[in-house]
Each structure stands twice: as C-alpha cells, then as structure tokens.
PDB file of N, CA and C in Angstrom:
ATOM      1  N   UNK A   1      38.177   8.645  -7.018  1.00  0.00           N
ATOM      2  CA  UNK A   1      37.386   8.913  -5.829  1.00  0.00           C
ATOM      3  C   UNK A   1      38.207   8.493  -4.609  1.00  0.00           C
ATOM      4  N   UNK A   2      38.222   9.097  -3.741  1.00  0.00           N
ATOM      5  CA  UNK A   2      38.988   8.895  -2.367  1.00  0.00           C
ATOM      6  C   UNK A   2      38.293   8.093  -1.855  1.00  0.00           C
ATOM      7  N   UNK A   3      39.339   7.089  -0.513  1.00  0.00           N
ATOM      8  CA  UNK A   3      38.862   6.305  -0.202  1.00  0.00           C
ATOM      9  C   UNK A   3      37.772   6.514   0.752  1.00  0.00           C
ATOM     10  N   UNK A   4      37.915   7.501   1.586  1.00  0.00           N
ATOM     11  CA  UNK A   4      36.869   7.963   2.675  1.00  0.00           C
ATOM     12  C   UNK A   4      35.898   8.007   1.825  1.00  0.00           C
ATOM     13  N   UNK A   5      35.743   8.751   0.831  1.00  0.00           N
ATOM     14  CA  UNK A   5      34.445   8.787   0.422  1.00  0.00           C
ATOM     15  C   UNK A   5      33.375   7.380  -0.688  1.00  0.00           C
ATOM     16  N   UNK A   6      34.807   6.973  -1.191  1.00  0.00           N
ATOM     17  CA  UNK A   6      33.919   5.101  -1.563  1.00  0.00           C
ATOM     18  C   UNK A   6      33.707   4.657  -0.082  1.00  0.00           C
ATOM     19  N   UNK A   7      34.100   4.517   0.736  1.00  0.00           N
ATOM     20  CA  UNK A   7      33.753   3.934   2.019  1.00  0.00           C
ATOM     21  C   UNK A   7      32.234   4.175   2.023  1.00  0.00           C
ATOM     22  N   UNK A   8      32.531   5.782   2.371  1.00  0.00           N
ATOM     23  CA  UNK A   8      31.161   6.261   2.836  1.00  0.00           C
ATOM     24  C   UNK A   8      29.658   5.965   1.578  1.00  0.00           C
ATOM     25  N   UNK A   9      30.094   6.396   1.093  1.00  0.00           N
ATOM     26  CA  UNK A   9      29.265   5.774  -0.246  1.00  0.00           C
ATOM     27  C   UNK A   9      28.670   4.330  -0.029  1.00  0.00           C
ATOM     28  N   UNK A  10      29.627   3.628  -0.408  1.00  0.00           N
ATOM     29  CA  UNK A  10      29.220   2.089  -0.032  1.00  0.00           C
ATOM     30  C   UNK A  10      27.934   1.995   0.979  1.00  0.00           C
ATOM     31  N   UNK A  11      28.578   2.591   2.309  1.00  0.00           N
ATOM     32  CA  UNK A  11      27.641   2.486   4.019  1.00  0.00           C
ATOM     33  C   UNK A  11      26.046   3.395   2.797  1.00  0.00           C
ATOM     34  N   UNK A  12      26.031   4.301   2.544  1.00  0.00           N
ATOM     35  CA  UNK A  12      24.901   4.674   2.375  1.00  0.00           C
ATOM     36  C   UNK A  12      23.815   3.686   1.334  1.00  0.00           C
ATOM     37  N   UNK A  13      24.621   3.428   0.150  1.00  0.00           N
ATOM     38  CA  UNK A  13      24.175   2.328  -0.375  1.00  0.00           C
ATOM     39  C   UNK A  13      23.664   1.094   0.206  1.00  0.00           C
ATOM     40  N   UNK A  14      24.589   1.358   0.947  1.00  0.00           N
ATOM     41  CA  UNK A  14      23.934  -0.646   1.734  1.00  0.00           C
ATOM     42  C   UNK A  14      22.600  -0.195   2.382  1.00  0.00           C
ATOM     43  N   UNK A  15      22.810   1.026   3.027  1.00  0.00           N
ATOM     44  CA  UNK A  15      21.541   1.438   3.830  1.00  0.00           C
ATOM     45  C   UNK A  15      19.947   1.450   2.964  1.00  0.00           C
ATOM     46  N   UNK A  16      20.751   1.960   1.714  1.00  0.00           N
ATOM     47  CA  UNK A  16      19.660   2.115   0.585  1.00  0.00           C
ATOM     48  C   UNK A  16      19.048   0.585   0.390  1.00  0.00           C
ATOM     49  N   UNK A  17      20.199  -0.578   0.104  1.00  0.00           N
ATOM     50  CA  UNK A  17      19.648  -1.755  -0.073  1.00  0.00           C
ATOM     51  C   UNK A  17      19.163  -2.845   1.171  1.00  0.00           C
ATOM     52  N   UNK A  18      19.328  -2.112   2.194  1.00  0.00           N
ATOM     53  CA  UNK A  18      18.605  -3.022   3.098  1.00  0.00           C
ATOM     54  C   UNK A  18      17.059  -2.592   3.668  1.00  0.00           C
ATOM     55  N   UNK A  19      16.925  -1.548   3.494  1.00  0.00           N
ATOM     56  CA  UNK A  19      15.856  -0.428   3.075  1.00  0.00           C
ATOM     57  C   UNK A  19      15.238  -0.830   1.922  1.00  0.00           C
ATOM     58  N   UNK A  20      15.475  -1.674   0.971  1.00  0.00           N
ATOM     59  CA  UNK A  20      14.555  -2.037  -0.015  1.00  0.00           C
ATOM     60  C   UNK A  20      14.044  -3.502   0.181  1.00  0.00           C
ATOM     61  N   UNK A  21      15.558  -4.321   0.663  1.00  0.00           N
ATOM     62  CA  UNK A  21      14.984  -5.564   0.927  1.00  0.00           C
ATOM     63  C   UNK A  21      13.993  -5.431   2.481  1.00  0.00           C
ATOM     64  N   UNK A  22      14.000  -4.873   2.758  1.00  0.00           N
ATOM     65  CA  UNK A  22      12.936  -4.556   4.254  1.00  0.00           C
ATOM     66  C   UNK A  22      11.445  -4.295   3.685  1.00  0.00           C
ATOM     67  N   UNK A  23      11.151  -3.474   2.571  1.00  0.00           N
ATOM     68  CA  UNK A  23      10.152  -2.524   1.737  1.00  0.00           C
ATOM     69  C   UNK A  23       9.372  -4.102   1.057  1.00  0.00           C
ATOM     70  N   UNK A  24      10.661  -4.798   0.356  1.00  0.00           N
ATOM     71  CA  UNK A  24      10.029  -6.113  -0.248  1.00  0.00           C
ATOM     72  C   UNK A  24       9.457  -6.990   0.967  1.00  0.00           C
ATOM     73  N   UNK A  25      10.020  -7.283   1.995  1.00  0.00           N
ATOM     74  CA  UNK A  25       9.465  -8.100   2.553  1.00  0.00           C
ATOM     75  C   UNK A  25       7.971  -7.657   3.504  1.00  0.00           C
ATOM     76  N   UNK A  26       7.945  -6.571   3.579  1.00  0.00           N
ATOM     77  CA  UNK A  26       6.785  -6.149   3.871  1.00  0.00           C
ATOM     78  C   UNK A  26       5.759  -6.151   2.814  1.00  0.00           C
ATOM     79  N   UNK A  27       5.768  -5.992   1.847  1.00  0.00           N
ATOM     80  CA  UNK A  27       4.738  -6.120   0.602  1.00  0.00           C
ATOM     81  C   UNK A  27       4.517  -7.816   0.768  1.00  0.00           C
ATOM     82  N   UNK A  28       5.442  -8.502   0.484  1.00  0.00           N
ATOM     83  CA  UNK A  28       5.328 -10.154   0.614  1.00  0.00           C
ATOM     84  C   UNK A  28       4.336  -9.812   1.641  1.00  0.00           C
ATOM     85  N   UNK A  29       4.455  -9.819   3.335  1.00  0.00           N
ATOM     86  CA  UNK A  29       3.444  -9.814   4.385  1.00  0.00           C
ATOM     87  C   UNK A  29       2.110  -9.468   4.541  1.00  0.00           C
ATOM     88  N   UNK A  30       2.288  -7.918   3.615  1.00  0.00           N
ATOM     89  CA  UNK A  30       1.006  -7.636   3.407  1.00  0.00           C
ATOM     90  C   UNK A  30       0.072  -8.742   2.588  1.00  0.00           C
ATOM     91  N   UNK A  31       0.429  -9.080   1.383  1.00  0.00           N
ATOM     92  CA  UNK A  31      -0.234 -10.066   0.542  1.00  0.00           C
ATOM     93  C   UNK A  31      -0.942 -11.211   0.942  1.00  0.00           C
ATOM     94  N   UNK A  32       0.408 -11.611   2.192  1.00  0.00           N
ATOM     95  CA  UNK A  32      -0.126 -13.086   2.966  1.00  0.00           C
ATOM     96  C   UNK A  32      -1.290 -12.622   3.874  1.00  0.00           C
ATOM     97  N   UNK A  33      -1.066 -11.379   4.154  1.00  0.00           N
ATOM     98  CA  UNK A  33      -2.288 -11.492   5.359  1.00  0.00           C
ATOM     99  C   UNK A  33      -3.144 -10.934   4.326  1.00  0.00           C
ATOM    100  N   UNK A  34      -3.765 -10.640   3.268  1.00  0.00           N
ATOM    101  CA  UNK A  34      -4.763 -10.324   2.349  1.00  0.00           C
ATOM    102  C   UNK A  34      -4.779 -11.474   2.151  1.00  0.00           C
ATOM    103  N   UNK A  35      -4.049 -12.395   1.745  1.00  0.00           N
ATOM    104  CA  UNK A  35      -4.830 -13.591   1.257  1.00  0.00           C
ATOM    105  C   UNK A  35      -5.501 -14.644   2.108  1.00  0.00           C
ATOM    106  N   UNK A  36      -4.517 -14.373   3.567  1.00  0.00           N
ATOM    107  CA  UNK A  36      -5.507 -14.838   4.630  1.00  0.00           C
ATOM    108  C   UNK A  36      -6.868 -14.471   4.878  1.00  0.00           C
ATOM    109  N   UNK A  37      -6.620 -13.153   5.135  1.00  0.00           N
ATOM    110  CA  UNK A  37      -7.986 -12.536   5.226  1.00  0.00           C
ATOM    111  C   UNK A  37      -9.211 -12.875   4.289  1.00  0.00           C
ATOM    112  N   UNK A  38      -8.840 -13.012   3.153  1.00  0.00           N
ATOM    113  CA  UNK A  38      -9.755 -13.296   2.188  1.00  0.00           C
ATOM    114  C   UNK A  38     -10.120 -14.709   2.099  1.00  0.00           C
ATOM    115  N   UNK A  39      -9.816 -16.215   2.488  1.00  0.00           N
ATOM    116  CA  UNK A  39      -9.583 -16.759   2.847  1.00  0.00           C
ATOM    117  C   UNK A  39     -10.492 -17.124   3.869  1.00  0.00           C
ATOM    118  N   UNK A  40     -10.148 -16.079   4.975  1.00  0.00           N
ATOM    119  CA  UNK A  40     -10.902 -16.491   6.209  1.00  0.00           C
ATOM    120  C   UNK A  40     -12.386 -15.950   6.035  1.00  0.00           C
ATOM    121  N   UNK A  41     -12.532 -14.623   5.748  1.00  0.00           N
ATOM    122  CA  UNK A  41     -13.593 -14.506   5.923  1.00  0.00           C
ATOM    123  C   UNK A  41     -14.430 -13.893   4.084  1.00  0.00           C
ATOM    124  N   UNK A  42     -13.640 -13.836   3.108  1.00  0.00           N
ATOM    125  CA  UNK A  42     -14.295 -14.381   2.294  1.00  0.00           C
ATOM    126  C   UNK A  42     -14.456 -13.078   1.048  1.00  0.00           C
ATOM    127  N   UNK A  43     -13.655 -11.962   1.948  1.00  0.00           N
ATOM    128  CA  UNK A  43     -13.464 -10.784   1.239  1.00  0.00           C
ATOM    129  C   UNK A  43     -12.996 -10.257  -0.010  1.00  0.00           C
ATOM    130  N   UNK A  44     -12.807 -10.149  -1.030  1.00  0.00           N
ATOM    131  CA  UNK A  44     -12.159  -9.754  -2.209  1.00  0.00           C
ATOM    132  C   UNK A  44     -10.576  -8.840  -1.987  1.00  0.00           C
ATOM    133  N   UNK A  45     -10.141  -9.034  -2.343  1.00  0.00           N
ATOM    134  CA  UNK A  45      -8.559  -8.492  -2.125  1.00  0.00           C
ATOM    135  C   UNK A  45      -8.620  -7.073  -2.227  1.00  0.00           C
ATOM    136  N   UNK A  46      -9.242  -6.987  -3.244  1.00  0.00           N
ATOM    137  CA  UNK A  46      -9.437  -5.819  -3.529  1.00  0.00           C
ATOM    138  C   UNK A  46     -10.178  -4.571  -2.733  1.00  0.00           C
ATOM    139  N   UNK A  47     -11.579  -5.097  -1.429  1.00  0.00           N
ATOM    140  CA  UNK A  47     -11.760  -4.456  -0.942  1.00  0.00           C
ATOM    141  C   UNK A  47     -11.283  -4.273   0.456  1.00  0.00           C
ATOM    142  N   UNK A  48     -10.343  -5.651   0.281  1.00  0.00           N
ATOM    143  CA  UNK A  48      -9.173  -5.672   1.856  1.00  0.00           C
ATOM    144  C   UNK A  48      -8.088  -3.971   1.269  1.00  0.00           C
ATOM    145  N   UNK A  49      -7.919  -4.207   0.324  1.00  0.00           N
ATOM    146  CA  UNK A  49      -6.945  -3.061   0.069  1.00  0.00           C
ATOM    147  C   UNK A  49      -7.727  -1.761   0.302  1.00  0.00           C
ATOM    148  N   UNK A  50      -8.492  -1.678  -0.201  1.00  0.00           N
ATOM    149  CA  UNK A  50      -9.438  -0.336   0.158  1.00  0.00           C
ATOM    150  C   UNK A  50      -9.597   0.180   1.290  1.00  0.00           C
ATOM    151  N   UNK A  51      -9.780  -1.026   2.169  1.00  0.00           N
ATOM    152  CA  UNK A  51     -10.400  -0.277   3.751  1.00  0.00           C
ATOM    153  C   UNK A  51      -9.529  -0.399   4.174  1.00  0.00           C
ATOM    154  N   UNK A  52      -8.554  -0.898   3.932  1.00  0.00           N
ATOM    155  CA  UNK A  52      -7.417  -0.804   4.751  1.00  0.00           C
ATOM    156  C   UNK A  52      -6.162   0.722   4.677  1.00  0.00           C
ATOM    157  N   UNK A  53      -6.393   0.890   3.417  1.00  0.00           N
ATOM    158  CA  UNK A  53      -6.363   1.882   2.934  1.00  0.00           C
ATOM    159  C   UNK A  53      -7.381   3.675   3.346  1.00  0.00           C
ATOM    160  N   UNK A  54      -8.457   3.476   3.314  1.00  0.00           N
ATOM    161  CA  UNK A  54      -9.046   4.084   3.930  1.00  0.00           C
ATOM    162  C   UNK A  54      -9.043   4.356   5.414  1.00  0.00           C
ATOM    163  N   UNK A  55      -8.692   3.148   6.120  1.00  0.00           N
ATOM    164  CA  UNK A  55      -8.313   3.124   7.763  1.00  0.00           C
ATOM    165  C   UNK A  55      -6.866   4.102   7.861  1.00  0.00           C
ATOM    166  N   UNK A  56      -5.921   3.399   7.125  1.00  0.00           N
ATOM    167  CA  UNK A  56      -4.696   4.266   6.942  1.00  0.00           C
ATOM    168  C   UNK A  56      -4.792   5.797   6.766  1.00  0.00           C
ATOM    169  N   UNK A  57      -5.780   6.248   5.827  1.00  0.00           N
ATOM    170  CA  UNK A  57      -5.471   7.845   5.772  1.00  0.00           C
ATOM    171  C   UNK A  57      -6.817   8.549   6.224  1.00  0.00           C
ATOM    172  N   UNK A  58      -7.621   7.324   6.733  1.00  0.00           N
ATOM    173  CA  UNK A  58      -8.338   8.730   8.378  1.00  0.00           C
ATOM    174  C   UNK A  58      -9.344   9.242   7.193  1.00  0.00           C
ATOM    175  N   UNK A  59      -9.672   8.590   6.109  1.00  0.00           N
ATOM    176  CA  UNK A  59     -10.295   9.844   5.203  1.00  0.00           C
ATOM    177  C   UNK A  59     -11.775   9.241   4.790  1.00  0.00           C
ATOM    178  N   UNK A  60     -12.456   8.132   5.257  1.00  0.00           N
ATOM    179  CA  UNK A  60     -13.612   8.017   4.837  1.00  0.00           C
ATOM    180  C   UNK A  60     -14.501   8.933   4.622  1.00  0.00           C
ATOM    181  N   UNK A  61     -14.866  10.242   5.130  1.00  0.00           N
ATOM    182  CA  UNK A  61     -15.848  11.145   4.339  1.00  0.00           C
ATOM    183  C   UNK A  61     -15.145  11.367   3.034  1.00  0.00           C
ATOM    184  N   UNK A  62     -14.109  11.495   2.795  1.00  0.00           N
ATOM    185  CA  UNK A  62     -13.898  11.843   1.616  1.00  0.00           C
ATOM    186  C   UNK A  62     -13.803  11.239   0.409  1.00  0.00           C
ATOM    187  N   UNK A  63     -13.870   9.779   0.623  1.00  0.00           N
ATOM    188  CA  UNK A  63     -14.435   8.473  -0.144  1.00  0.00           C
ATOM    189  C   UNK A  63     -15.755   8.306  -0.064  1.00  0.00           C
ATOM    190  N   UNK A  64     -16.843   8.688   0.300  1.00  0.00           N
ATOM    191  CA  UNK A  64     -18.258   8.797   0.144  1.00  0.00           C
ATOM    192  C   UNK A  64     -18.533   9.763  -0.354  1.00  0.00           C
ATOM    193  N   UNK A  65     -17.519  10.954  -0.491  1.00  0.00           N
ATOM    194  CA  UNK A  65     -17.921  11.736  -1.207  1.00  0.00           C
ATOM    195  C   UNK A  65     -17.656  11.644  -2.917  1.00  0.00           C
ATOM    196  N   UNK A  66     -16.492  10.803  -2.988  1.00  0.00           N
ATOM    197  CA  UNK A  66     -16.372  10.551  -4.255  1.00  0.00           C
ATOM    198  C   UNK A  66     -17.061   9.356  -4.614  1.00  0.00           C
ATOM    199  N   UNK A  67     -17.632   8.047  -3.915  1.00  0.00           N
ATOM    200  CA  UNK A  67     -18.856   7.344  -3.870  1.00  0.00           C
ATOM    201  C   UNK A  67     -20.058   8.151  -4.954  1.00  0.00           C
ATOM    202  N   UNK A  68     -20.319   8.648  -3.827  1.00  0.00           N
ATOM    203  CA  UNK A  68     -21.853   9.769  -3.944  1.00  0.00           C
ATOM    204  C   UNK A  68     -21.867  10.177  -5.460  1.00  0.00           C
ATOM    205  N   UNK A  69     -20.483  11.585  -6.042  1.00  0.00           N
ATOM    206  CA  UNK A  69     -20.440  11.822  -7.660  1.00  0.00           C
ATOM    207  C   UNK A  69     -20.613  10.886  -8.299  1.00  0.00           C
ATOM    208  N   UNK A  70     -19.367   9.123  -8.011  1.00  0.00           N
ATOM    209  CA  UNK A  70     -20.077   8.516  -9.131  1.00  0.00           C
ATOM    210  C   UNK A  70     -21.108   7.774  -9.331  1.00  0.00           C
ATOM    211  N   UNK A  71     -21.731   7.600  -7.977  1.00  0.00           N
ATOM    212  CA  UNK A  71     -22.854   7.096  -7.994  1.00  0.00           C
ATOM    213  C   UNK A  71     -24.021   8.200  -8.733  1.00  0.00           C
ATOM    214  N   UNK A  72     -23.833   9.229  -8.858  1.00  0.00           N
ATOM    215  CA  UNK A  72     -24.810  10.053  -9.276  1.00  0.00           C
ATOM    216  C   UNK A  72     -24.613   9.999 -11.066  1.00  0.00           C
ATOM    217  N   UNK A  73     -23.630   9.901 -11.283  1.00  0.00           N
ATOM    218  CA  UNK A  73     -23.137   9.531 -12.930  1.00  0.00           C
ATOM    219  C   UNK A  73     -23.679   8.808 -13.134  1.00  0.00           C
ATOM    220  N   UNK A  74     -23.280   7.190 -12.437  1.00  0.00           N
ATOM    221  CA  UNK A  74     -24.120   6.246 -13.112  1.00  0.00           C
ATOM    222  C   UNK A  74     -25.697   6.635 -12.877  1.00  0.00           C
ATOM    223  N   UNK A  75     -26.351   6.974 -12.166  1.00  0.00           N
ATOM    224  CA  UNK A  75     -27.922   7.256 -12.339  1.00  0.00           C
ATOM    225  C   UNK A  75     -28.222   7.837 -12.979  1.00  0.00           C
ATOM    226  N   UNK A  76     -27.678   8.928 -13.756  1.00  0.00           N
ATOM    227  CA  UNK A  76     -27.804   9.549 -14.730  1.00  0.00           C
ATOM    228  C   UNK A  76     -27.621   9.211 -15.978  1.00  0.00           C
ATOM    229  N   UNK A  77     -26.735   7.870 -15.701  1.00  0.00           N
ATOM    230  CA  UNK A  77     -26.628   6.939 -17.620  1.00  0.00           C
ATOM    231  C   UNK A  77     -27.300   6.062 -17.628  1.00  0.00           C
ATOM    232  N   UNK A  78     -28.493   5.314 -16.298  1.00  0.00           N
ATOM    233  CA  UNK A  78     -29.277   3.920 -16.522  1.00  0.00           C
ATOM    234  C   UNK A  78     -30.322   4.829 -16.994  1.00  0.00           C
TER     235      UNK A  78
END
C-alpha cells in the first residue's frame, strides 16, 4: 500500500475512532442524567427513556395509537 494512501487511511480511521469515543461518552451522559432524573424526581428509567424518546421523534399520536391496540388486546384477554 502506498504511503499517501496508509496516511490517508490512518486520518480516516482516527476520525472513525474519535467519533466513537465521542458516541461513548455521550451514552455515559445520557445515563447520568437518567439517573439523576430518576433520582430527583422519582421516575423509572425506563419511562425517562420513552418520553424522551417520544419528544425526540415528534411522534406521540403515533404511540397512543399503538397504546390504544394493545390496550384493546389486553381487554379482550381479562
């Protein structure tokens, strides 16, 4: 392999790995502030992830709508 191109290689790689260590440390952040949150006011992690999640993709009708089906399942098996 020529050298220009291990060079270049390398630069993209690094880009790749500082791009991941960036990806990790944001997951770490997220966690801390879920566990703050939960913490502070007493929430389950699990539904910090949800709405936060739901805030992110703008889509709450479309989570009440899948609410609604399985809520109608289970009424139909008690």
């Amino acid at each position: 392999m020529e050298v220009a191109l291990k060079n270049e290689l390398r630069k993209e790689i690094s880009r790749i790995v500082d791009l991941m260590i960036q990806g990790e440390a944001i997951r770490e952040s997220i966690a801390e502030l879920k566990k703050d949150i939960k913490q502070e006011y007493d929430i389950p992690v699990a539904t910090i992830t949800k709405v936060a999640t739901i805030v992110r993709k703008e889509n709450m009708q479309e989570e009440q709508e899948k609410w609604d089906e399985i809520k109608d399942f289970v009424e139909a098996c008690l």
